[in-house]
Protein backbone atom coordinates (compact mmCIF):
# COMPACT_ATOMS: atom_id res chain seq x y z
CA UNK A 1 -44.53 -103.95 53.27
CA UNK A 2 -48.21 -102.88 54.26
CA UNK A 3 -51.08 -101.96 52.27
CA UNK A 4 -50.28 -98.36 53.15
CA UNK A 5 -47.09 -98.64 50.52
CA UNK A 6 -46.72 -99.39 46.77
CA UNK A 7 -44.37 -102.22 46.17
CA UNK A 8 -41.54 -102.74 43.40
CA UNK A 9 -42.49 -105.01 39.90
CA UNK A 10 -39.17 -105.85 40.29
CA UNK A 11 -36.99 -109.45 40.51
CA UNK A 12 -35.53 -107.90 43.60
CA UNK A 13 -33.94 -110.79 46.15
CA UNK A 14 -36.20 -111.69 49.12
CA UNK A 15 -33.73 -109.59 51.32
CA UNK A 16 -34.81 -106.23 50.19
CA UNK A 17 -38.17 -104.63 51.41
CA UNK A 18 -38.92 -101.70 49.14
CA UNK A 19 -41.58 -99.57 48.35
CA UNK A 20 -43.43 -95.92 48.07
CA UNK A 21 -45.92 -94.91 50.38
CA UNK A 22 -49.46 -93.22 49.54
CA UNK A 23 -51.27 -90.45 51.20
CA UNK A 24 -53.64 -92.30 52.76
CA UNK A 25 -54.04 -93.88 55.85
CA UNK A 26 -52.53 -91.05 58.30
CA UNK A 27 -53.59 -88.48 61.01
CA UNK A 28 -52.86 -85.34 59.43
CA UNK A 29 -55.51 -82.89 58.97
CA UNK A 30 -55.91 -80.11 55.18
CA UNK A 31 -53.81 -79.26 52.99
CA UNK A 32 -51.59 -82.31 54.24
CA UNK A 33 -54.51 -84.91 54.61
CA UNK A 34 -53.63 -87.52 55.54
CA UNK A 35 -50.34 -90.01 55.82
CA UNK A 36 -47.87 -87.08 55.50
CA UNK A 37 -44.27 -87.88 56.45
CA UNK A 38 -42.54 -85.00 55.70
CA UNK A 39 -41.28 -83.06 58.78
CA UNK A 40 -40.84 -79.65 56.60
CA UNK A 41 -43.67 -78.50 54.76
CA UNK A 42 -45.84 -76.71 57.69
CA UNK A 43 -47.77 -80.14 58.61
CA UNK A 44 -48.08 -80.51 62.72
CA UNK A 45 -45.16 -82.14 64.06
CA UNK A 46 -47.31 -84.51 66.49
CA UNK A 47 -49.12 -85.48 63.00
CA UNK A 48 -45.81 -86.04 61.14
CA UNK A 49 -44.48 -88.41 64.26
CA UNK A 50 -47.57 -90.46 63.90
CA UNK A 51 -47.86 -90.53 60.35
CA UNK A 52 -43.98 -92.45 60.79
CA UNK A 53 -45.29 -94.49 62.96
CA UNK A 54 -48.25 -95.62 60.99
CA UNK A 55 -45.97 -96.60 57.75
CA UNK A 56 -44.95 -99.61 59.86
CA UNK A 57 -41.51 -99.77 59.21
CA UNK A 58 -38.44 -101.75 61.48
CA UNK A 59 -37.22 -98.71 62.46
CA UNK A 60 -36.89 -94.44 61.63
CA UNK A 61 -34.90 -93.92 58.68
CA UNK A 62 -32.45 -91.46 58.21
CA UNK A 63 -34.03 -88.55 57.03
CA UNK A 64 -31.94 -86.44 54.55
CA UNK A 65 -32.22 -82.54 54.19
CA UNK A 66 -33.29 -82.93 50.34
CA UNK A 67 -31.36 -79.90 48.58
CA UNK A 68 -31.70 -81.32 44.85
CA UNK A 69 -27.84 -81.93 44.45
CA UNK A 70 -25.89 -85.10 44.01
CA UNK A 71 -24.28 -86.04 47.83
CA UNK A 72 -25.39 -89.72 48.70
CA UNK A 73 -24.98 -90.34 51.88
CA UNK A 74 -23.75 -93.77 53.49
CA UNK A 75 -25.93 -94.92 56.49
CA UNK A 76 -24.50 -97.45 58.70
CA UNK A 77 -27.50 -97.01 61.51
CA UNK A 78 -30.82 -95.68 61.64
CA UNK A 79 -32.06 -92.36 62.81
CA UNK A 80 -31.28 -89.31 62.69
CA UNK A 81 -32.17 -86.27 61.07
CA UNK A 82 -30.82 -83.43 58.95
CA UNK A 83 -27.90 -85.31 56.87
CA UNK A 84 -27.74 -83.11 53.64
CA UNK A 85 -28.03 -85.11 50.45
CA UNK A 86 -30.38 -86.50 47.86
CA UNK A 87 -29.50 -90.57 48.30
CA UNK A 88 -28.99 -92.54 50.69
CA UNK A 89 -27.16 -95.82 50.19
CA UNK A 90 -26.16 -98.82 52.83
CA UNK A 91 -25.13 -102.18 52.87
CA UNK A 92 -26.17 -102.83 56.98
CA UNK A 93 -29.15 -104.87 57.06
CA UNK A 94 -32.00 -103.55 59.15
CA UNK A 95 -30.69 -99.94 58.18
CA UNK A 96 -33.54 -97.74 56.02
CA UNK A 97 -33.02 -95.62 53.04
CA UNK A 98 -35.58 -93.20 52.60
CA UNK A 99 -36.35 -90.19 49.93
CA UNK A 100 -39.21 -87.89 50.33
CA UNK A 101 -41.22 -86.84 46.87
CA UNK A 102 -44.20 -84.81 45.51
CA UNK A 103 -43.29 -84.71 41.94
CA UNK A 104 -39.83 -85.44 41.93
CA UNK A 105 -38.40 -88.59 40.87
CA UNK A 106 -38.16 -91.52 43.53
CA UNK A 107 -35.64 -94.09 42.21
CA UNK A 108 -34.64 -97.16 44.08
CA UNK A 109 -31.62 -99.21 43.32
CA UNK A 110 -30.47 -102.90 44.96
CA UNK A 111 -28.34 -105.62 43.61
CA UNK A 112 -29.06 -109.03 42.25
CA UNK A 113 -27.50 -110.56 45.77
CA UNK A 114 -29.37 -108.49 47.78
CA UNK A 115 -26.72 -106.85 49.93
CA UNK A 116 -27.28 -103.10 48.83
CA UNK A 117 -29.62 -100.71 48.24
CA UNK A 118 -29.88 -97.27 47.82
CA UNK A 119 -33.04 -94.40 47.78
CA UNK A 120 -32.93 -91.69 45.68
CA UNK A 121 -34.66 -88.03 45.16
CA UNK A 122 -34.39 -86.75 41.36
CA UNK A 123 -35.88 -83.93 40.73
CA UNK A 124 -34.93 -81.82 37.37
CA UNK A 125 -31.84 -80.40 38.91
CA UNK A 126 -30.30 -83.49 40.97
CA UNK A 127 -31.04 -85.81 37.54
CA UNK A 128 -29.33 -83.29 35.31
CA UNK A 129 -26.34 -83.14 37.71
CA UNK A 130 -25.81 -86.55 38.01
CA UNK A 131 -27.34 -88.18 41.33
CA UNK A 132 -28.48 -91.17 39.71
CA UNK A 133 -25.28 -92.00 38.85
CA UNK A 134 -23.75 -90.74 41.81
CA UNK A 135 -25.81 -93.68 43.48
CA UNK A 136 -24.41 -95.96 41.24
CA UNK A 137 -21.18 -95.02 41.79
CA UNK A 138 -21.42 -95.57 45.94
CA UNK A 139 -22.25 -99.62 44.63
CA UNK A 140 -19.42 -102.26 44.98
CA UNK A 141 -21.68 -104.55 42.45
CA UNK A 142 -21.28 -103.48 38.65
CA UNK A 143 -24.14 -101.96 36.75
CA UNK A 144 -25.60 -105.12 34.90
CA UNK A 145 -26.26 -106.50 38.81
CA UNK A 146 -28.00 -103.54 39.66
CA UNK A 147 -32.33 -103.13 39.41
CA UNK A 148 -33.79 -100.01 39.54
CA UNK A 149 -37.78 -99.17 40.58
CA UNK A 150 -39.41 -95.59 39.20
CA UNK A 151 -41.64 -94.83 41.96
CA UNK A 152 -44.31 -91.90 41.32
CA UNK A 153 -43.71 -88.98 39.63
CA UNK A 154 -44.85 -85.76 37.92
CA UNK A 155 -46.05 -87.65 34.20
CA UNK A 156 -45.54 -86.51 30.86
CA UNK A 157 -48.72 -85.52 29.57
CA UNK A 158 -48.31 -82.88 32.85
CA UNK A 159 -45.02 -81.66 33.52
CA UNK A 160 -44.75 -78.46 31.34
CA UNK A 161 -40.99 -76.86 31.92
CA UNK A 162 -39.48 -74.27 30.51
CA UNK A 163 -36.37 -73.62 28.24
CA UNK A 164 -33.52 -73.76 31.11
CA UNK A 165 -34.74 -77.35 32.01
CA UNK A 166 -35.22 -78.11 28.50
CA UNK A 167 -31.00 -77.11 28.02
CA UNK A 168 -30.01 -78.82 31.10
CA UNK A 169 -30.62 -82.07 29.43
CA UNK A 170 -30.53 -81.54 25.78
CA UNK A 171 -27.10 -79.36 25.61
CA UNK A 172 -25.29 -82.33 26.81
CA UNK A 173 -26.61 -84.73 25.40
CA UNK A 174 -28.58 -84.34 21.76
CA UNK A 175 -30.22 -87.49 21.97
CA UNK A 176 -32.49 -86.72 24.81
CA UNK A 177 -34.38 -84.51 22.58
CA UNK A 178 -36.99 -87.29 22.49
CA UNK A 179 -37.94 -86.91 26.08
CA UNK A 180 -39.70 -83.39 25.39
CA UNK A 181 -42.82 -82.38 23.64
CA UNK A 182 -43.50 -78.36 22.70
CA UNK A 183 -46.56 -76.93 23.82
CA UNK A 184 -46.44 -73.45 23.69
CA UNK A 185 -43.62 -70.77 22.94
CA UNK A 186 -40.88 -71.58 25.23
CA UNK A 187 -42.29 -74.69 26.64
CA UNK A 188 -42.04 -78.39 26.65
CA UNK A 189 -43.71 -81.26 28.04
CA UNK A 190 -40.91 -83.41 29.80
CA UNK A 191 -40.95 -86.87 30.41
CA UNK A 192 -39.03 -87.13 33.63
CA UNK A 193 -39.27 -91.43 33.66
CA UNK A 194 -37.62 -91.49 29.83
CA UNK A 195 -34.75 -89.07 31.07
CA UNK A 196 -34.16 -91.32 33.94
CA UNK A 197 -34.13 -94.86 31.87
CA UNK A 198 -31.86 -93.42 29.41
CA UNK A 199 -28.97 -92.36 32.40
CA UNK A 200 -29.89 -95.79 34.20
CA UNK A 201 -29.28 -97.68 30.24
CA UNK A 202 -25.61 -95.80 29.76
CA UNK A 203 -24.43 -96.53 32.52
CA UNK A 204 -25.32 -100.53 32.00
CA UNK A 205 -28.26 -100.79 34.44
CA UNK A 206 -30.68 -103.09 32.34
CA UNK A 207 -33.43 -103.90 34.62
CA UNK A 208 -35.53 -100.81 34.99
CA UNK A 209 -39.31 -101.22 36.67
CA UNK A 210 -41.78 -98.58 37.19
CA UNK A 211 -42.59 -95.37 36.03
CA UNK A 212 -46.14 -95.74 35.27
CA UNK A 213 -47.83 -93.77 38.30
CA UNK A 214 -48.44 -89.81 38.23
CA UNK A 215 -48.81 -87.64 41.07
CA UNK A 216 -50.17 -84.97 39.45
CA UNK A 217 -53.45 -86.76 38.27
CA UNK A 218 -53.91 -89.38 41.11
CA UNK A 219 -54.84 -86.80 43.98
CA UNK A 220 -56.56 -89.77 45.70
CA UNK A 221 -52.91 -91.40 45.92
CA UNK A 222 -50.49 -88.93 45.96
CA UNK A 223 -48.98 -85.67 46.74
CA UNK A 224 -48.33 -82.90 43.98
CA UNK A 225 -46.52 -79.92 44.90
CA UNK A 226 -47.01 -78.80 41.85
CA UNK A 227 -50.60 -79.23 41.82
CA UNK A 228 -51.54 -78.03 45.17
CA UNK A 229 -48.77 -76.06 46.17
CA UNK A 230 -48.60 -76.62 50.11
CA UNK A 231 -48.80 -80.04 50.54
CA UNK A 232 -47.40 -83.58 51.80
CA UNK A 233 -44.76 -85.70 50.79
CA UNK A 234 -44.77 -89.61 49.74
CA UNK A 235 -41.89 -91.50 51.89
CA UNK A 236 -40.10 -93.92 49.26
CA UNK A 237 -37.78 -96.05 51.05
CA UNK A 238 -35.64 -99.12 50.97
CA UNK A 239 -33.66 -101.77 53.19
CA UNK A 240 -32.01 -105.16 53.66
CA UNK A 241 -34.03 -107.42 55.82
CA UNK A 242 -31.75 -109.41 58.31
CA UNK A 243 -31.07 -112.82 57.22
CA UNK A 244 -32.86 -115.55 58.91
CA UNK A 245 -30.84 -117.86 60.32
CA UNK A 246 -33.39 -120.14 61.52
């Protein structure tokens, strides 16, 4: 990866290139200054090509239509555009998963072997319904070979929600109760990296990195929807580097 990208604290094979990019670096001009991405938020699509370009990657992911559900879809080539889901998974070397975030929840996912990976957008909605697990699921290795990365997120000393979030979490399961601190009537403080480890944990994933970087109170780093409204997106994305056969 370049210095434009934050990298995994992970024991992730050699094979897998991962990491989250940062909002600097790119061509794109207020409210989307600078390294934007994201091909829907307003941002000039001659500044969003060139921004891709800049990140420096082997090739152009597959961009997903994010729609914060729980479809992963299965990439067997790069490129391409418009493929409705909130992961991406493959087990092609060469061939880039790639999430888009300014809040939300970037999780990445490989195997101890290094032979697949997986990107994933989790935002409230697609972590209540299951789309970390849904990525799981599209693994052939079991859990306890899987790592997973917590790129940058909304934190929680920031993330006030209100009482439908608060159910969507606690009503099925009691015990994530300790994720959420009241503020004022009706709302909560949610921490959105304790909600993920605990799904990761149950189903037997037991190397978890990350989750130490906020978007909302790094503006020099990162995009914050929720912050600044109309904005850019971080790009956090994941593949298997061809083996070298020498």
């Amino acid at each position: 990866m370049n210095d434009r990208f934050i990298t995994p604290n992970w024991a992730a094979p050699p094979t897998v290139q991962a990491g989250t990019s940062c909002r600097q670096g790119g061509v794109s001009l207020p409210p989307y200054e600078s390294l934007n991405p994201a091909s829907h938020v307003g941002d000039d699509p001659a500044a969003v090509a060139a921004n891709r370009a800049r990140l420096g990657l082997p090739g152009e992911p597959g961009w997903l239509q994010q729609v914060h559900g729980t479809r992963v879809a299965v990439l067997a080539q790069n490129g391409g555009i418009g493929l409705e889901a909130d992961a991406a998974c493959t087990r092609t070397p060469g061939v880039i998963c790639a999430v888009l975030t300014a809040d939300c929840l970037p999780v990445l996912l490989c195997d101890r072997q290094g032979r697949e990976v997986a990107a994933v957008h989790a935002g409230w909605r697609g972590l209540s319904g299951g789309v970390i697990e849904a990525a799981l699921d599209a693994f052939q290795a079991p859990a306890g070979q899987i790592l997973a990365w917590l790129g940058p997120a909304i934190g929680p000393d920031v993330y006030e929600i209100g009482e439908e979030v608060r159910r969507a979490f606690v009503e099925p399961d009691p015990d994530n109760e300790a994720a959420f601190t009241p503020t004022r009537p009706g709302h909560w403080l949610m921490d959105i990296y304790a909600l993920a480890r605990r799904r990761l944990q149950q189903r037997g994933v037991e190397q978890i990195s990350g989750g130490d970087r906020c978007t909302f109170t790094d503006a020099e780093r990162f995009y914050s929807y929720r912050r600044d409204g109309v904005t850019g997106r971080m790009a956090s994305v994941i593949w298997l580097a061809p083996e070298d056969r020498g």
